[in-house]
N, C-alpha and C. Protein backbone atom coordinates (compact mmCIF):
# COMPACT_ATOMS: atom_id res chain seq x y z
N UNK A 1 -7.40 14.79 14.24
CA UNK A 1 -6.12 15.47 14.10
C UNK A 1 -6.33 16.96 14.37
N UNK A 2 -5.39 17.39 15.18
CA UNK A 2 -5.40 19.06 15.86
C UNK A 2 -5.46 20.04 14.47
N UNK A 3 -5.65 20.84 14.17
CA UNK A 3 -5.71 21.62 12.54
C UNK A 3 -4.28 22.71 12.48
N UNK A 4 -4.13 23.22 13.94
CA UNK A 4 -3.23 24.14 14.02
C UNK A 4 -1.51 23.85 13.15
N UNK A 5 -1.50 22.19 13.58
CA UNK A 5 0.12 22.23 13.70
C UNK A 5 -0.06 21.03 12.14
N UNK A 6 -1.09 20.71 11.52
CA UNK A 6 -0.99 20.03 10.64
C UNK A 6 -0.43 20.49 9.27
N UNK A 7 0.44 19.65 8.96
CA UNK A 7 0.77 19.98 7.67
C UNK A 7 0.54 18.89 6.39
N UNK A 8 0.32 19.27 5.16
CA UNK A 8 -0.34 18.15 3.79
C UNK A 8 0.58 18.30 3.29
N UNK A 9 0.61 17.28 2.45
CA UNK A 9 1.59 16.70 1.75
C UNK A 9 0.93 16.27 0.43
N UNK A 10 1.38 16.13 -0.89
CA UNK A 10 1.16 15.32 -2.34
C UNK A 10 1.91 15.27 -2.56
N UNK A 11 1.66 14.16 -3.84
CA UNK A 11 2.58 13.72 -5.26
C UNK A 11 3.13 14.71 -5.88
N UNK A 12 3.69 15.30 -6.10
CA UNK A 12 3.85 16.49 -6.72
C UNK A 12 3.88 15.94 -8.47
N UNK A 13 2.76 16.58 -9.63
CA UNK A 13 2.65 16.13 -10.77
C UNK A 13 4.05 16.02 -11.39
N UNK A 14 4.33 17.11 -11.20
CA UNK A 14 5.79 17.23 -12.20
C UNK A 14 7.08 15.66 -11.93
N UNK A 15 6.69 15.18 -10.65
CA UNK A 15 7.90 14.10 -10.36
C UNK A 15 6.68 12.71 -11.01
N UNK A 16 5.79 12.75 -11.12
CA UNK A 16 4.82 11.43 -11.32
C UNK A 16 4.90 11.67 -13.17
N UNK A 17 5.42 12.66 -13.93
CA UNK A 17 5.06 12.52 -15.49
C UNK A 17 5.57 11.16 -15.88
N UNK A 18 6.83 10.95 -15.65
CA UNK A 18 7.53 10.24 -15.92
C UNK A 18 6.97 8.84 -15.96
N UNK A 19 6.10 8.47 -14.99
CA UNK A 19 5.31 7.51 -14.64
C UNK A 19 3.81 7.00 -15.55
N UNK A 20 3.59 8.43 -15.83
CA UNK A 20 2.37 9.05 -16.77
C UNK A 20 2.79 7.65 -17.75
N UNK A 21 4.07 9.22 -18.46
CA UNK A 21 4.39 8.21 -19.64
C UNK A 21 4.90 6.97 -20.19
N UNK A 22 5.51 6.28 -19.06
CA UNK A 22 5.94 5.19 -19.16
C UNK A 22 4.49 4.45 -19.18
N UNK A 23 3.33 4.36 -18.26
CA UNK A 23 2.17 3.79 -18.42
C UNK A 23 1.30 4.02 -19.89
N UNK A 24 1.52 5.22 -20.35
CA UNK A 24 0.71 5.29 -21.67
C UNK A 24 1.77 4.56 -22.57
N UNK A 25 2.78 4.45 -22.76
CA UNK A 25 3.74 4.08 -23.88
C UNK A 25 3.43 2.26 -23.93
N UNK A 26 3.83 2.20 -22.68
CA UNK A 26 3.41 0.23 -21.81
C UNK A 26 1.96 0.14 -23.00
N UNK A 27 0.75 1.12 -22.40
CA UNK A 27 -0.27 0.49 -22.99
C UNK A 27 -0.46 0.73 -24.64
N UNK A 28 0.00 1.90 -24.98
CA UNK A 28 -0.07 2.05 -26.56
C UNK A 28 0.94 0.90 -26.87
N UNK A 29 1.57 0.37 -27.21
CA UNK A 29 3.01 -0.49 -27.51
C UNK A 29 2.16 -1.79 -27.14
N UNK A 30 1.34 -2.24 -25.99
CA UNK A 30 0.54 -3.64 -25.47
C UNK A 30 -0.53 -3.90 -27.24
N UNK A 31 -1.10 -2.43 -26.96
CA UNK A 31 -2.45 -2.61 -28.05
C UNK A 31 -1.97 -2.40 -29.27
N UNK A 32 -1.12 -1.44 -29.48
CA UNK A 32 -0.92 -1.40 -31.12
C UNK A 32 -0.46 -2.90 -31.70
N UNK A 33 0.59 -3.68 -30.95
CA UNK A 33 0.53 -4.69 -31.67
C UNK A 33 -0.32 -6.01 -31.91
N UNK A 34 -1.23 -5.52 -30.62
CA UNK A 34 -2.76 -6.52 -30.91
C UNK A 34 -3.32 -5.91 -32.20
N UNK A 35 -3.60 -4.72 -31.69
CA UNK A 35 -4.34 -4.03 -33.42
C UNK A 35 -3.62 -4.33 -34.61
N UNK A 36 -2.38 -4.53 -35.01
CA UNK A 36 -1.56 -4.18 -36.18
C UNK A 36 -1.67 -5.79 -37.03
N UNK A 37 -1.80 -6.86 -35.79
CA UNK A 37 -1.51 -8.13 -36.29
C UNK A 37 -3.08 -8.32 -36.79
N UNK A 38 -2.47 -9.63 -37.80
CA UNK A 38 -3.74 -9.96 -38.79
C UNK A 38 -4.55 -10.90 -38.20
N UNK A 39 -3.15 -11.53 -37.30
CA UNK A 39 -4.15 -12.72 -36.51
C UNK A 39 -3.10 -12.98 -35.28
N UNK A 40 -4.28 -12.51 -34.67
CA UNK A 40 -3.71 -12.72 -33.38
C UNK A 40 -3.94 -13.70 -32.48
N UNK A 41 -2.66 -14.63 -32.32
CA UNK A 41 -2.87 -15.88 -31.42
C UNK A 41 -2.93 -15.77 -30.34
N UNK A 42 -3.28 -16.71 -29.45
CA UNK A 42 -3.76 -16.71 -27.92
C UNK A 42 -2.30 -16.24 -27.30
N UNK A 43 -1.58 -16.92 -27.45
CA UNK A 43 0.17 -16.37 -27.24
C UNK A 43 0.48 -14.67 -27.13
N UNK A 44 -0.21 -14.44 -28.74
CA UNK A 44 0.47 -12.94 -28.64
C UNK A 44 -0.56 -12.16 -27.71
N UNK A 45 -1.87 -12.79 -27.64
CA UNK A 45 -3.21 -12.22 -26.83
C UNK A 45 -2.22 -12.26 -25.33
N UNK A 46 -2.34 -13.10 -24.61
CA UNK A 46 -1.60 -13.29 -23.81
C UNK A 46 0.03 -12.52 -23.25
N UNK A 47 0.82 -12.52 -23.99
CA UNK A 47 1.71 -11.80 -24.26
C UNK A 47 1.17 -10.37 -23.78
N UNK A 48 1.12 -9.69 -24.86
CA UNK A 48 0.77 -8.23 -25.17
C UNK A 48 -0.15 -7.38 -24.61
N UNK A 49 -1.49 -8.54 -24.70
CA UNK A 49 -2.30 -8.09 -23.70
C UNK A 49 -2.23 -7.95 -22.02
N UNK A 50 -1.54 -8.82 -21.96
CA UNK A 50 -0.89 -8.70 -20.07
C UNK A 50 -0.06 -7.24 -20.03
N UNK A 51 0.94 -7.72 -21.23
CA UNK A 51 1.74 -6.04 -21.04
C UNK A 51 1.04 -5.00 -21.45
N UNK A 52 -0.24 -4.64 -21.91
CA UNK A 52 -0.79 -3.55 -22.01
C UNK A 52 -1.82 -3.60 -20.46
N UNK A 53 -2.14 -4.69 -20.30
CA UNK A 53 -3.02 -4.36 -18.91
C UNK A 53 -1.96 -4.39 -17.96
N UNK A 54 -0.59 -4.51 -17.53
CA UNK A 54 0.06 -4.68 -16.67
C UNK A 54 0.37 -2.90 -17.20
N UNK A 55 0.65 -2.20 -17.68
CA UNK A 55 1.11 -0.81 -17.76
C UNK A 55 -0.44 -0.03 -17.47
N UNK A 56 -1.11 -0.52 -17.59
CA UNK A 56 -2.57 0.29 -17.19
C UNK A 56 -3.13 0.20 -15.94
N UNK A 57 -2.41 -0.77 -15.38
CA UNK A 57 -2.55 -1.02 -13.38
C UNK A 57 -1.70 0.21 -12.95
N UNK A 58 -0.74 0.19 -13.69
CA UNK A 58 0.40 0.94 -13.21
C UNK A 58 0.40 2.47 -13.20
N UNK A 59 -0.45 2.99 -14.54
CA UNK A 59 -1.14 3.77 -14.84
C UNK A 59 -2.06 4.31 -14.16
N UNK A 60 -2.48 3.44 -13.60
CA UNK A 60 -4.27 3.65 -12.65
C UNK A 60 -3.39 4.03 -10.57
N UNK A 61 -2.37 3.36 -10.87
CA UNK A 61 -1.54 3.42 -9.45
C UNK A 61 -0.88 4.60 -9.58
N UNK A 62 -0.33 5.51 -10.50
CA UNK A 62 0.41 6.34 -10.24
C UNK A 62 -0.87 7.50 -10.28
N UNK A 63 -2.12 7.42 -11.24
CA UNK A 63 -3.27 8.26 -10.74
C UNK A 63 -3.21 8.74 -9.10
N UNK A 64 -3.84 6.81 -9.08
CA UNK A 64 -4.10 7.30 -7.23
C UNK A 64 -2.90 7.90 -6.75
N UNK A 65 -1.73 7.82 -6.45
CA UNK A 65 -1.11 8.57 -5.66
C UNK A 65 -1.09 10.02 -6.35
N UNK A 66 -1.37 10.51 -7.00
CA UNK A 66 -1.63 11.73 -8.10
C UNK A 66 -2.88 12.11 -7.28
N UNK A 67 -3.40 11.39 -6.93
CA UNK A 67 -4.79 11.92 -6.35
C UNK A 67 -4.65 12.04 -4.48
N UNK A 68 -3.63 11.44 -4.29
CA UNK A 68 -3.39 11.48 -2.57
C UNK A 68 -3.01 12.45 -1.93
N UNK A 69 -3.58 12.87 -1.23
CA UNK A 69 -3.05 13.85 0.02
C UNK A 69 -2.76 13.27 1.42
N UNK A 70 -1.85 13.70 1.60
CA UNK A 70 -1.02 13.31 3.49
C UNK A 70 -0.88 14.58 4.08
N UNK A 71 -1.70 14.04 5.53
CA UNK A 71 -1.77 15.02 6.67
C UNK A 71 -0.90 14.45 7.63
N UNK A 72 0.00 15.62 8.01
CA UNK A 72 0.64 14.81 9.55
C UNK A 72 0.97 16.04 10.53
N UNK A 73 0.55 15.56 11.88
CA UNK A 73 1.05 16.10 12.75
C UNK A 73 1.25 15.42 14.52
N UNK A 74 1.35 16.14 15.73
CA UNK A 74 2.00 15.73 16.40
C UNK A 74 0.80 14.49 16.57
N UNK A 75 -0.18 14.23 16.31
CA UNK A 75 -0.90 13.08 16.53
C UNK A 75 -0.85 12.08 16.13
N UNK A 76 -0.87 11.97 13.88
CA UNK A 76 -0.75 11.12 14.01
C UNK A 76 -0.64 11.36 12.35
N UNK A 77 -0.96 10.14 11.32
CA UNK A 77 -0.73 10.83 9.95
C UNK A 77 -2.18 10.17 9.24
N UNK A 78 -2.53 11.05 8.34
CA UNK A 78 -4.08 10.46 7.70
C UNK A 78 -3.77 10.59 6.07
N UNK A 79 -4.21 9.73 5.53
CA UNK A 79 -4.21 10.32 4.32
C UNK A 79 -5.85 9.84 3.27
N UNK A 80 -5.91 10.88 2.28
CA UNK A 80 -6.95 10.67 1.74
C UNK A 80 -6.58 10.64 0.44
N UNK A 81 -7.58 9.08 0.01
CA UNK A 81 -7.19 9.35 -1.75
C UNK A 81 -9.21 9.05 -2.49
N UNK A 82 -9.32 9.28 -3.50
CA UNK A 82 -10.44 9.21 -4.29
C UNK A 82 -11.28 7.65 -3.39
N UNK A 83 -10.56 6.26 -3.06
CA UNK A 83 -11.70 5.18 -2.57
C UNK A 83 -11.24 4.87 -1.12
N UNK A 84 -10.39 5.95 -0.32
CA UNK A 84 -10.28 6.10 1.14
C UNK A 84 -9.30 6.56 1.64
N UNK A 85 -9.68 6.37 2.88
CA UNK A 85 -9.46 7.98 4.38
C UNK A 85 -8.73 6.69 5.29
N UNK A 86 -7.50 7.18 5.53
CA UNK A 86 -7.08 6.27 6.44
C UNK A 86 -6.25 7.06 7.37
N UNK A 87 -6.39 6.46 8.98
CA UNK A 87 -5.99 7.41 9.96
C UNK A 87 -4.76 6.26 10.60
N UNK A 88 -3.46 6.98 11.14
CA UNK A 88 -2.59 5.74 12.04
C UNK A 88 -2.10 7.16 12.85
N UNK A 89 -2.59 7.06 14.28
CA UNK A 89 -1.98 7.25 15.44
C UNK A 89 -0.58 7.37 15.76
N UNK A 90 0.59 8.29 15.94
CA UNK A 90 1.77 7.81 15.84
C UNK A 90 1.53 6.99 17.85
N UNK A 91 0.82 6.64 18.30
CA UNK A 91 1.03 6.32 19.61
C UNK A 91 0.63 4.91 19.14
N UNK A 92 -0.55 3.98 18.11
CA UNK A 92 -0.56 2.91 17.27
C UNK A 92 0.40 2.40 16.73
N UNK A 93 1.66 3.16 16.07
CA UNK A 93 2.78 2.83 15.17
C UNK A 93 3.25 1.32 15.81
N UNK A 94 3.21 0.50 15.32
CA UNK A 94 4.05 -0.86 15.47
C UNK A 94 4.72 -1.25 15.00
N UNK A 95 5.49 -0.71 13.87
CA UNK A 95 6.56 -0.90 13.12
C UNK A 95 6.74 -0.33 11.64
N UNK A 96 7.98 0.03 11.20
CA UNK A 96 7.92 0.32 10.04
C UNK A 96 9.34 -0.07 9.11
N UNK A 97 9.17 0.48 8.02
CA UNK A 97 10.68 0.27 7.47
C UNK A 97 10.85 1.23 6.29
N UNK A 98 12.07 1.31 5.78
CA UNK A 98 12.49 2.44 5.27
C UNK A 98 13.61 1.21 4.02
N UNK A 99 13.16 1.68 2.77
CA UNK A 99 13.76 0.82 2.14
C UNK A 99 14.00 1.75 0.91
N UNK A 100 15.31 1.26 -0.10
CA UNK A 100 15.87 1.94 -0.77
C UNK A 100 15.51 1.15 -1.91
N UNK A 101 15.28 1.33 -3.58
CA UNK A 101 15.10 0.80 -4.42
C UNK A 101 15.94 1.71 -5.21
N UNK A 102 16.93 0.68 -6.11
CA UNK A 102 17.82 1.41 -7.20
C UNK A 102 18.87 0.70 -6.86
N UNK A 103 19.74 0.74 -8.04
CA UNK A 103 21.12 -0.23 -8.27
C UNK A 103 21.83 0.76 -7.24
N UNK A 104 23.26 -0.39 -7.29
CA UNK A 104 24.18 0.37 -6.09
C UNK A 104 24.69 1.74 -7.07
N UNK A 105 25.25 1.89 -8.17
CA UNK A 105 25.56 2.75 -8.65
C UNK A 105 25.01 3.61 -8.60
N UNK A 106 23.34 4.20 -8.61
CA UNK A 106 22.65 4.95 -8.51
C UNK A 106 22.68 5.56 -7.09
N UNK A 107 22.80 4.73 -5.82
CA UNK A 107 22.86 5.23 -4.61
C UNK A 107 24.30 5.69 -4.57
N UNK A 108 25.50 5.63 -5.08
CA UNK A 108 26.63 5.89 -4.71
C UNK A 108 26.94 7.19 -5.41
N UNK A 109 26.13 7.43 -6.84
CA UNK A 109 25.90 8.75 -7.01
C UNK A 109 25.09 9.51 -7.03
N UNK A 110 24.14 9.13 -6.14
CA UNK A 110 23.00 10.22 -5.61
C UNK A 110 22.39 10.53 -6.55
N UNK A 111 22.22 9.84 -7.71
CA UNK A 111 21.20 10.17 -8.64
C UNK A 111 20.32 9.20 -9.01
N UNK A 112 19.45 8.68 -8.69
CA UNK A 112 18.19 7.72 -9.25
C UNK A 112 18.02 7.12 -7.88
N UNK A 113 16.81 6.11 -8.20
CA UNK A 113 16.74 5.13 -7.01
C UNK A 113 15.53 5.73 -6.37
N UNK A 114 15.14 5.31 -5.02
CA UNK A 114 13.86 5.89 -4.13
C UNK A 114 13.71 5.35 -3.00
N UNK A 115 13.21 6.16 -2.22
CA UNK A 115 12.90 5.12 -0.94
C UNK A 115 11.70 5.10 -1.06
N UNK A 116 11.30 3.96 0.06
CA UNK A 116 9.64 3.64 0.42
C UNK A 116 9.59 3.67 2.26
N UNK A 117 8.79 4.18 2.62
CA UNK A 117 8.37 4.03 4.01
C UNK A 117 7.04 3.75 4.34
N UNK A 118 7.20 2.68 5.13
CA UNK A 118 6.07 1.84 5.17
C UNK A 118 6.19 2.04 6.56
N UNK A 119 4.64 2.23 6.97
CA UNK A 119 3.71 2.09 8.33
C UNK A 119 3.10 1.22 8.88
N UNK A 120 3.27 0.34 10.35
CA UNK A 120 2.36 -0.80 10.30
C UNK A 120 1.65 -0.56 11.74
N UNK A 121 0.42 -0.38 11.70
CA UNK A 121 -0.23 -0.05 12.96
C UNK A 121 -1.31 -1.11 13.31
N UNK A 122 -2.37 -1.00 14.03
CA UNK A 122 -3.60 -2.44 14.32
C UNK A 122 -3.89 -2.44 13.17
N UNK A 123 -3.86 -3.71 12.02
CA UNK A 123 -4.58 -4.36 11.17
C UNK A 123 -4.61 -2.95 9.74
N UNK A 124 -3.43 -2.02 9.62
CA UNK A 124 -3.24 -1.31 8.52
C UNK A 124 -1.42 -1.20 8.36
N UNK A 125 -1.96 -1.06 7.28
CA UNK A 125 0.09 -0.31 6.36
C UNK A 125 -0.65 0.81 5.76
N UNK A 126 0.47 1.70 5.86
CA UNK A 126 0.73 2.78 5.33
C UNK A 126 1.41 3.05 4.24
N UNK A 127 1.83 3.10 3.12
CA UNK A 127 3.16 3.04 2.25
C UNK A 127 3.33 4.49 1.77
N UNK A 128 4.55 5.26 2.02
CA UNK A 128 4.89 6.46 0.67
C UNK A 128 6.35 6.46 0.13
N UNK A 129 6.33 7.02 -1.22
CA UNK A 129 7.64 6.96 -1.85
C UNK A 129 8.12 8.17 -1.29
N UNK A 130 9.57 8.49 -1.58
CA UNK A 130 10.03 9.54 -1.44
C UNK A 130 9.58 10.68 -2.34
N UNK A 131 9.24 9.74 -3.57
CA UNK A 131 8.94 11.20 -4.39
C UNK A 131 7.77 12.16 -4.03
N UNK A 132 7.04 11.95 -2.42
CA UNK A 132 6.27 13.03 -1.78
C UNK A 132 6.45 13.97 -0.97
N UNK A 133 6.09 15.20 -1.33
CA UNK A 133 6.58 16.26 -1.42
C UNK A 133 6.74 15.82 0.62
N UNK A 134 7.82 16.42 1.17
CA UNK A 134 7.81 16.69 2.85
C UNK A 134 8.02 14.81 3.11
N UNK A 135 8.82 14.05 2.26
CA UNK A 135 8.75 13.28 2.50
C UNK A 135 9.74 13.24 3.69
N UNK A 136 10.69 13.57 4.30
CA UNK A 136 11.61 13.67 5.08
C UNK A 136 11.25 14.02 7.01
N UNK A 137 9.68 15.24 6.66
CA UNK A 137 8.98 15.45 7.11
C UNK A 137 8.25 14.64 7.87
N UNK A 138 7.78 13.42 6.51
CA UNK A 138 6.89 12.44 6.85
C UNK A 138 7.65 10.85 8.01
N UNK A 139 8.83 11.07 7.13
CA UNK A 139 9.82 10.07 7.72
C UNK A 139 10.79 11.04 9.55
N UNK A 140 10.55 11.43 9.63
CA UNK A 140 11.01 12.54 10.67
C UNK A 140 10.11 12.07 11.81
N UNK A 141 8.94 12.20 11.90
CA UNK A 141 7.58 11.88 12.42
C UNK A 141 7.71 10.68 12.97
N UNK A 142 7.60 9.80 11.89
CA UNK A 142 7.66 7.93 12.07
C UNK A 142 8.57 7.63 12.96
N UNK A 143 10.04 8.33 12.45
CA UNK A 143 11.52 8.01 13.60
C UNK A 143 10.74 8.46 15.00
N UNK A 144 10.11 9.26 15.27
CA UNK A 144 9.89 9.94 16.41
C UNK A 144 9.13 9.08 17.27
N UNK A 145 8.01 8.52 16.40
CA UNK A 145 6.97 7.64 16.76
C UNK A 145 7.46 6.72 17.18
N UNK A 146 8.24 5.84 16.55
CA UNK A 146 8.98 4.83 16.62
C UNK A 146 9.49 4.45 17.97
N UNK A 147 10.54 5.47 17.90
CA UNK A 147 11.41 5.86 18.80
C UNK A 147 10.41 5.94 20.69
N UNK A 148 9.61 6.13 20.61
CA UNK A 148 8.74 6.70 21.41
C UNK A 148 7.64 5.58 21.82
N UNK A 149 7.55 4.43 20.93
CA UNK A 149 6.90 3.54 21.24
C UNK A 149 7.71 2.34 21.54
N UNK A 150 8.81 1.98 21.49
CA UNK A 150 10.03 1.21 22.05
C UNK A 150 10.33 0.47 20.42
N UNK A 151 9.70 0.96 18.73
CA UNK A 151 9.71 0.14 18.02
C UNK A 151 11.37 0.06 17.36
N UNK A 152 11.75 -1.06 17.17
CA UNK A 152 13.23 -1.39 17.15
C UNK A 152 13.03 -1.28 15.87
N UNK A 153 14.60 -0.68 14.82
CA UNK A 153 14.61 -0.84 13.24
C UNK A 153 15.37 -1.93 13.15
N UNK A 154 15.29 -2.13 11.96
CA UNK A 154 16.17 -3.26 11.16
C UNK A 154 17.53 -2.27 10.65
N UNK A 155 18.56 -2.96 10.91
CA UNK A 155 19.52 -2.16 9.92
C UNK A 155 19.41 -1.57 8.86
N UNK A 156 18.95 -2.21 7.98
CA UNK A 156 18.85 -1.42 6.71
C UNK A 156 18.04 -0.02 6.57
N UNK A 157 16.47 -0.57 7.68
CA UNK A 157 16.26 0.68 7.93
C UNK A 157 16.96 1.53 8.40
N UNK A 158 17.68 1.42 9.71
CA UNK A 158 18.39 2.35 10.41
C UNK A 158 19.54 2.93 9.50
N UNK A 159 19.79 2.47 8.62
CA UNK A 159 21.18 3.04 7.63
C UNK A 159 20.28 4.13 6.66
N UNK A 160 19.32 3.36 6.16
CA UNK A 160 18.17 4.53 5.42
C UNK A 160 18.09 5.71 5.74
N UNK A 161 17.62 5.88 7.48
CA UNK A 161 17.15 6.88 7.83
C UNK A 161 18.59 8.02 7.97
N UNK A 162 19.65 7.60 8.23
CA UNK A 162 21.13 8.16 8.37
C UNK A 162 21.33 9.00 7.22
N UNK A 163 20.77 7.98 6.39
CA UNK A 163 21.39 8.51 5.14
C UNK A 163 20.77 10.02 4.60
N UNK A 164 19.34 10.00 4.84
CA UNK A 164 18.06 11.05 4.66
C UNK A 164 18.71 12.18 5.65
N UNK A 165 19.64 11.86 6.71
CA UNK A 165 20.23 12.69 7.69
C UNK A 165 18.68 12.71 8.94
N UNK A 166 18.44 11.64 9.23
CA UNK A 166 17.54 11.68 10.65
C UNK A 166 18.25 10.37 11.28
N UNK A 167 18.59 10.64 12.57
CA UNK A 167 19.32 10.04 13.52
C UNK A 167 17.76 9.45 14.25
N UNK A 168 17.72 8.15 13.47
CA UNK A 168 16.20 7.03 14.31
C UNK A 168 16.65 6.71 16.15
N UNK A 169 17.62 6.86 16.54
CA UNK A 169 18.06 6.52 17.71
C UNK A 169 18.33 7.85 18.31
N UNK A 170 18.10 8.76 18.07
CA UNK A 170 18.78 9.92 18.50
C UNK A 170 17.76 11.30 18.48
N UNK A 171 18.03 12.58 19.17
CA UNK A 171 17.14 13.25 18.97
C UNK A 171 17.28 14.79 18.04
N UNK A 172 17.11 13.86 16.59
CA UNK A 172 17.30 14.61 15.45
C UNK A 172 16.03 15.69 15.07
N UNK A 173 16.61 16.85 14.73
CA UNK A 173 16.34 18.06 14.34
C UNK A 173 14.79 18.16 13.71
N UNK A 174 13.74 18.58 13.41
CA UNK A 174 12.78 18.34 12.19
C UNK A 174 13.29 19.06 11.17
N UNK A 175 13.34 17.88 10.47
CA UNK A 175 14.06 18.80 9.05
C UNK A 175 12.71 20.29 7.87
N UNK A 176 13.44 20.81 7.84
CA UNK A 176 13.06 22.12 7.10
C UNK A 176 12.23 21.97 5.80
N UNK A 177 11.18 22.79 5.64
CA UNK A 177 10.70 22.67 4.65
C UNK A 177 11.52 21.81 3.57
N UNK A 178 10.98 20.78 2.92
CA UNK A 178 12.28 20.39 1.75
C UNK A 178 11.49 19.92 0.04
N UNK A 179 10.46 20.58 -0.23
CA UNK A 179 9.82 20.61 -1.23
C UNK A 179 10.38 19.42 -2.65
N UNK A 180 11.37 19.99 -2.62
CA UNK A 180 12.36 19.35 -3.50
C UNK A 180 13.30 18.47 -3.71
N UNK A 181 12.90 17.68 -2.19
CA UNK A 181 14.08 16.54 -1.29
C UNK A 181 13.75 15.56 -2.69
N UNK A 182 14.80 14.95 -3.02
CA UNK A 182 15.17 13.94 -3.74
C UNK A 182 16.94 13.35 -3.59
N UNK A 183 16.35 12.01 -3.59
CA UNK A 183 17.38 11.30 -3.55
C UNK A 183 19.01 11.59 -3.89
């Protein structure tokens, strides 16, 4: 990747707390009631213990992206986290999608919800939420790539990207620093 025109990207901590704490609460709330009971049956083992190790995956997942950095520029996008370095070519890009998570109410008032954009190049995916910082940036790029490699969207993607204000069919603007882009 050229160094001049590259720009990085993270999680930004302050949007991942939320995540923090929902994973510590999951696992304190899993174990305290293993600890509290006198006898604990395979049921409540089972039970409780899944939901304390199922909030500590989750926990350990919002780390890593806490720990990720994204590089992109006119080449291609890399990112590095603590157990790997992964590189996709935007001239590789073979498809992607752009997907919205959150009730309809939340999208109709622009408050909650998230997107995901996913990368699919030789024998890798890419995945980032919106909640990364230049995510618009990052999704700006992909349309371009896309666009440029003959890769066709799915509607839903193509309504996604409209919505973020990037025209996937068209030759839309690079959007502006946006630090603070949220849904």
């Amino acid at each position: 990747m050229t160094e001049a025109a590259t720009v990085f990207y993270r999680y930004p901590p302050n949007r991942l707390v939320g995540d923090y704490l929902r994973a510590g609460v999951g696992v304190a709330f899993g174990l305290a009631i293993l600890l509290a009971s006198d006898k604990v049956t395979w049921v409540m083992g089972l039970i409780f213990g899944g939901l304390a190790l199922a909030f500590g995956l989750f926990g350990l997942r919002t780390l890593r992206q806490h720990m990720t950095e994204v590089a992109v520029n006119e080449d291609g996008i890399f990112t590095r986290t603590p157990t790997a370095t992964r590189t996709l070519a935007w001239s590789e890009l073979e498809g992607l999608r752009l997907r919205y998570f959150g009730s309809h109410r939340q999208r109709k008032s622009k408050n909650g919800g998230f997107l995901e954009l996913t990368l699919y190049g030789p024998a890798k995916r890419m995945r980032f939420e919106s909640s990364i910082s230049g995510f618009r940036d990052i999704a700006w790029w992909s349309s371009r790539a896309a666009r440029h490699n003959g890769v066709s969207l799915d509607p839903a993607t193509a309504g996604n990207f409209l919505a973020i204000g990037i025209d996937a069919d068209g030759e839309t603007p690079r959007p502006l620093a946006d630090p603070d882009f949220e849904l």
